[in-house]
C-alpha atoms as a PDB file:
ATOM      1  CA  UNK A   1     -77.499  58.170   8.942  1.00  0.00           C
ATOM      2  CA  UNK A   2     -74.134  59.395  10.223  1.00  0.00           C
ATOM      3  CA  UNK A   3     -72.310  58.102  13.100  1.00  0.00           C
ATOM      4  CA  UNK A   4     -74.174  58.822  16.477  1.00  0.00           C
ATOM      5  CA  UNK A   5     -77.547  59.090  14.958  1.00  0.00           C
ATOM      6  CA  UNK A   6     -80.505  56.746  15.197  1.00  0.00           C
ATOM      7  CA  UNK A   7     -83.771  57.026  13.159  1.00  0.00           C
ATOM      8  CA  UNK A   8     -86.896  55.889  14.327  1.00  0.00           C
ATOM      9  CA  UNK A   9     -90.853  56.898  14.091  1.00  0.00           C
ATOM     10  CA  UNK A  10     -92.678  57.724  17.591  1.00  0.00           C
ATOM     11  CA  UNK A  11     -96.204  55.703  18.595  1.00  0.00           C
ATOM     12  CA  UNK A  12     -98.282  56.864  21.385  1.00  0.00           C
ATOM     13  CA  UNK A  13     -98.838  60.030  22.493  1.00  0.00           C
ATOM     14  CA  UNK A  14     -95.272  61.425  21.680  1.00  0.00           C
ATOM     15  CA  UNK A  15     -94.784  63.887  18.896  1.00  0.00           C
ATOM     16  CA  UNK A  16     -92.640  62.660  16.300  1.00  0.00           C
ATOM     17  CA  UNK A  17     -91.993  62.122  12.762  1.00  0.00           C
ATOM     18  CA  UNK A  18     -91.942  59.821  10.314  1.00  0.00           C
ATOM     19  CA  UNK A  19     -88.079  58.954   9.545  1.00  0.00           C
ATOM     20  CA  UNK A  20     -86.408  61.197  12.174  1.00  0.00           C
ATOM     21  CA  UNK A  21     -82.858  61.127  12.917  1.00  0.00           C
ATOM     22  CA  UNK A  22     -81.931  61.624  16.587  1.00  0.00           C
ATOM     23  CA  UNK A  23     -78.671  63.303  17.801  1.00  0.00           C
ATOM     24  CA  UNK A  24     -77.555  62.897  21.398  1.00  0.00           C
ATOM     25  CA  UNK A  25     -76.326  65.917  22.519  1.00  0.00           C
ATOM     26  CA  UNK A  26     -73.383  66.234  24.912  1.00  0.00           C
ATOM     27  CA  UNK A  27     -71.364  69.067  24.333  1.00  0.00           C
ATOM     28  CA  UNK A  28     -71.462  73.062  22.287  1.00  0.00           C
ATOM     29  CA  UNK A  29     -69.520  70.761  19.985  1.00  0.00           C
ATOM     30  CA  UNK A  30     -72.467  68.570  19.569  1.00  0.00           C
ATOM     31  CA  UNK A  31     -74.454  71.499  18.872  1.00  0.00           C
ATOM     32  CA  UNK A  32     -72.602  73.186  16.555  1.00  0.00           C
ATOM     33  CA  UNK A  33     -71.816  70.012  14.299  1.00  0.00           C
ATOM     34  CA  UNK A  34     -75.308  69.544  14.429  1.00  0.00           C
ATOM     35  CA  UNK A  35     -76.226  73.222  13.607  1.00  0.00           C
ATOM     36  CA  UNK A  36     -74.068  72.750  10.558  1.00  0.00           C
ATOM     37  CA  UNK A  37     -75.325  69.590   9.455  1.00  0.00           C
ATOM     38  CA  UNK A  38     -79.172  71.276   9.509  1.00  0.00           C
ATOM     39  CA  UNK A  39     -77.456  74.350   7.486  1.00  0.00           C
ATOM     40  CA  UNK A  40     -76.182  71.982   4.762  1.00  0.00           C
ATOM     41  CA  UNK A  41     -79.557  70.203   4.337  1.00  0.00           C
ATOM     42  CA  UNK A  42     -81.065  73.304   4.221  1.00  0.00           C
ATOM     43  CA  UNK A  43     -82.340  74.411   0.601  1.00  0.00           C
ATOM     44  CA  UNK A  44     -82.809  77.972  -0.649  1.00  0.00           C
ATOM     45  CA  UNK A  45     -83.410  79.841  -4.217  1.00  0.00           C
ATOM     46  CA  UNK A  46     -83.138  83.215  -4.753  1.00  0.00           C
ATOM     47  CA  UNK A  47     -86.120  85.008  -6.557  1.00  0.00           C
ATOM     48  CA  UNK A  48     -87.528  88.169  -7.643  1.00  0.00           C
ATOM     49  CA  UNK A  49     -88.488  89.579  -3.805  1.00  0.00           C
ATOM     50  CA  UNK A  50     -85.015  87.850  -1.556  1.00  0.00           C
ATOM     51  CA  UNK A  51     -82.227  86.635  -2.333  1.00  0.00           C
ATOM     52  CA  UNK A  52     -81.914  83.138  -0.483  1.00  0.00           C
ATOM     53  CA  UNK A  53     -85.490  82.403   0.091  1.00  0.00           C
ATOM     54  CA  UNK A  54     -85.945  79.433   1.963  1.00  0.00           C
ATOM     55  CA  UNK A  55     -87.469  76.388   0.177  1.00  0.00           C
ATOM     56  CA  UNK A  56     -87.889  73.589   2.755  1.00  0.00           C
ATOM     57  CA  UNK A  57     -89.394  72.877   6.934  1.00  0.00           C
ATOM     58  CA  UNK A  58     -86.988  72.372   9.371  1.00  0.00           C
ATOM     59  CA  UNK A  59     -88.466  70.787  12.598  1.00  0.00           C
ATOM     60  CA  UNK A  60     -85.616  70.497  15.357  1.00  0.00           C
ATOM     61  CA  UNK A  61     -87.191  68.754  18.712  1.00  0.00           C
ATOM     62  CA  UNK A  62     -84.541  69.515  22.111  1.00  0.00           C
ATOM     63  CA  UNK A  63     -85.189  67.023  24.661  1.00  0.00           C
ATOM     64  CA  UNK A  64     -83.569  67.881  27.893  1.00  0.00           C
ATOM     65  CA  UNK A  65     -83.083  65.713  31.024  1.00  0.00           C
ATOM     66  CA  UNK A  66     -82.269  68.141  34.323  1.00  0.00           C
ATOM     67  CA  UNK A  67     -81.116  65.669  37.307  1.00  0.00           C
ATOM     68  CA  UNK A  68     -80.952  67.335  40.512  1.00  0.00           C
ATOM     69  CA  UNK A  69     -78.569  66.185  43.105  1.00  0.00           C
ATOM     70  CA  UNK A  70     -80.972  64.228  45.014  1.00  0.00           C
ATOM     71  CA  UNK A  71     -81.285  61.971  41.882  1.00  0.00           C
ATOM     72  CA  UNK A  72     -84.967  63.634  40.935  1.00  0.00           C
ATOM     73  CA  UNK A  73     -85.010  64.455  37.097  1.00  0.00           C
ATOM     74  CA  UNK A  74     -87.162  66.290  35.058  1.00  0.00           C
ATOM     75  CA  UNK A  75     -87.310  66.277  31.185  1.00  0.00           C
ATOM     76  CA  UNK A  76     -88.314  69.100  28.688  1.00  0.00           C
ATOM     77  CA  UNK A  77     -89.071  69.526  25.256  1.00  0.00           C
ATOM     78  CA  UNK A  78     -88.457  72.362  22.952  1.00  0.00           C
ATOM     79  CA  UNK A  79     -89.337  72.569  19.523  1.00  0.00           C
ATOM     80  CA  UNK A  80     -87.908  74.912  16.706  1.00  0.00           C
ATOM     81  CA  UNK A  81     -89.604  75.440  13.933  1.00  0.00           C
ATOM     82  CA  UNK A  82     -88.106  76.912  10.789  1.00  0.00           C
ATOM     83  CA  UNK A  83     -90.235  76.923   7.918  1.00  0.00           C
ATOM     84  CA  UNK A  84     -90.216  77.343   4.291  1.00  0.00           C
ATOM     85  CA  UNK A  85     -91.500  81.209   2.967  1.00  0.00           C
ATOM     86  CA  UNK A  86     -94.667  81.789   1.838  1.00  0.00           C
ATOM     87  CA  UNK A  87     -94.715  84.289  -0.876  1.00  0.00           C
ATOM     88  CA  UNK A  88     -97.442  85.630  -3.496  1.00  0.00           C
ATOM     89  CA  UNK A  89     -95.968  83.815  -6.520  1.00  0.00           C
ATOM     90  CA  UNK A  90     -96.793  87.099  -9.181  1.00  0.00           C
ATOM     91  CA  UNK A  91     -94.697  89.281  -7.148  1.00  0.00           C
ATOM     92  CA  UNK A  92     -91.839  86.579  -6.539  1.00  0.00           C
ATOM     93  CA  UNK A  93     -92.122  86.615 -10.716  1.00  0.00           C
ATOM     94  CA  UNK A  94     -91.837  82.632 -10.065  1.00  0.00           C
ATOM     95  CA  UNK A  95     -92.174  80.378 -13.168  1.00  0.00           C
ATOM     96  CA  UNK A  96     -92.111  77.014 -14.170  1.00  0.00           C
ATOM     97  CA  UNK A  97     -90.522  74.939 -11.490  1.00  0.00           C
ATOM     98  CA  UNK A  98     -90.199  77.529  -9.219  1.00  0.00           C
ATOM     99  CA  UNK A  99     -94.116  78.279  -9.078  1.00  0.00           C
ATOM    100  CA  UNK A 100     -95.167  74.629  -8.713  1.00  0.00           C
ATOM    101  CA  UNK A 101     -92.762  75.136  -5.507  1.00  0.00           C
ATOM    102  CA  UNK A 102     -93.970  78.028  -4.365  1.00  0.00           C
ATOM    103  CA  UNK A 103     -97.548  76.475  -4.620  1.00  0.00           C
ATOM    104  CA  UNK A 104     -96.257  73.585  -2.807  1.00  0.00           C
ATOM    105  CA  UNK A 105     -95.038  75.597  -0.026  1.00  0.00           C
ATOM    106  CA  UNK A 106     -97.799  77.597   0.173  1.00  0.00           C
ATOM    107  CA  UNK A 107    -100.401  74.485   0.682  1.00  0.00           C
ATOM    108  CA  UNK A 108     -97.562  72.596   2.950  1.00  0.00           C
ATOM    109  CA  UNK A 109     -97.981  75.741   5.364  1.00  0.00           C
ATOM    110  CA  UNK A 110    -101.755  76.214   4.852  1.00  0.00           C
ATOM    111  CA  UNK A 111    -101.912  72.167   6.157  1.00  0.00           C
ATOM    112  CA  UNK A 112     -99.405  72.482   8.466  1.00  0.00           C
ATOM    113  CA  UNK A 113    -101.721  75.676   9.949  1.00  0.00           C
ATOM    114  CA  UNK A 114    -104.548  73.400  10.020  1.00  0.00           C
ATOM    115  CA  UNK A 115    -102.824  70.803  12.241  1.00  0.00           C
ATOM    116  CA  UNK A 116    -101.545  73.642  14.664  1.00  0.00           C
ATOM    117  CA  UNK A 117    -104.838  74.674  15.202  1.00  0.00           C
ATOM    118  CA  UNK A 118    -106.404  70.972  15.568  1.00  0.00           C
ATOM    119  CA  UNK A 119    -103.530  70.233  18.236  1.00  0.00           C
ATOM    120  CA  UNK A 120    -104.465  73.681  20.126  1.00  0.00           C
ATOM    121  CA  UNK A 121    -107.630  72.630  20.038  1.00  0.00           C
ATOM    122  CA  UNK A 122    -107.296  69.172  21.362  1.00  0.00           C
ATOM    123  CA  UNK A 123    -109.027  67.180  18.814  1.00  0.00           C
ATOM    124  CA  UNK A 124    -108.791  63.435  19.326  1.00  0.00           C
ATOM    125  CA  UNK A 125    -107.405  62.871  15.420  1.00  0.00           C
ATOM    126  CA  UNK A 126    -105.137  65.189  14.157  1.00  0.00           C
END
């Protein structure tokens, strides 16, 4: 982890993640180191359909902590989600590697749509 970052793995009720990496937040600064960092990690191939076609999830969780003058605070979450494309692998003319990927990908999401709609839906095991 670099300097200023912490990992850890949420219990409870809290959404989290399993190896996380938290990044307090104080200035633009912050946020555009940060925004950088994200970019870098980022990885992308080109193929038959785009030319930087993104090949891995991104989940970026903003917690924000408003304290009013009278000392009250109230804390909010926002969650960006930036995830890998789904694509019809004859069309991307993927092959070899590339189309176990794109299979990957395509179940990740599937999985990942399944879990959306449990958690919409409330059900006690997710």
């Amino acid at each position: 982890a670099s300097q200023g970052a912490s990992s850890s793995r949420k219990g409870g009720d809290e959404f989290g993640t399993e190896g996380e990496t938290q990044w307090p937040i104080k200035s633009p600064t912050d946020i555009a180191r940060l925004a950088r960092l994200v970019e870098a990690e980022r990885v992308a191939h080109s193929h038959a359909l785009n030319d930087r076609s993104s090949r891995s999830h991104c989940l970026i969780r903003v917690q924000c902590t408003h304290v009013e003058r009278g000392g009250r605070s109230q804390k909010r979450t926002l969650l960006f989600v930036d995830l890998a494309g789904s694509e019809r692998i004859a069309k991307s003319l993927a092959a070899g590697p590339r189309q176990k990927e794109a299979a990957s990908i395509n179940q990740s999401l599937t999985a990942l749509g399944r879990v959306v709609k449990e958690l919409n839906e409330r059900s006690a095991h997710v």
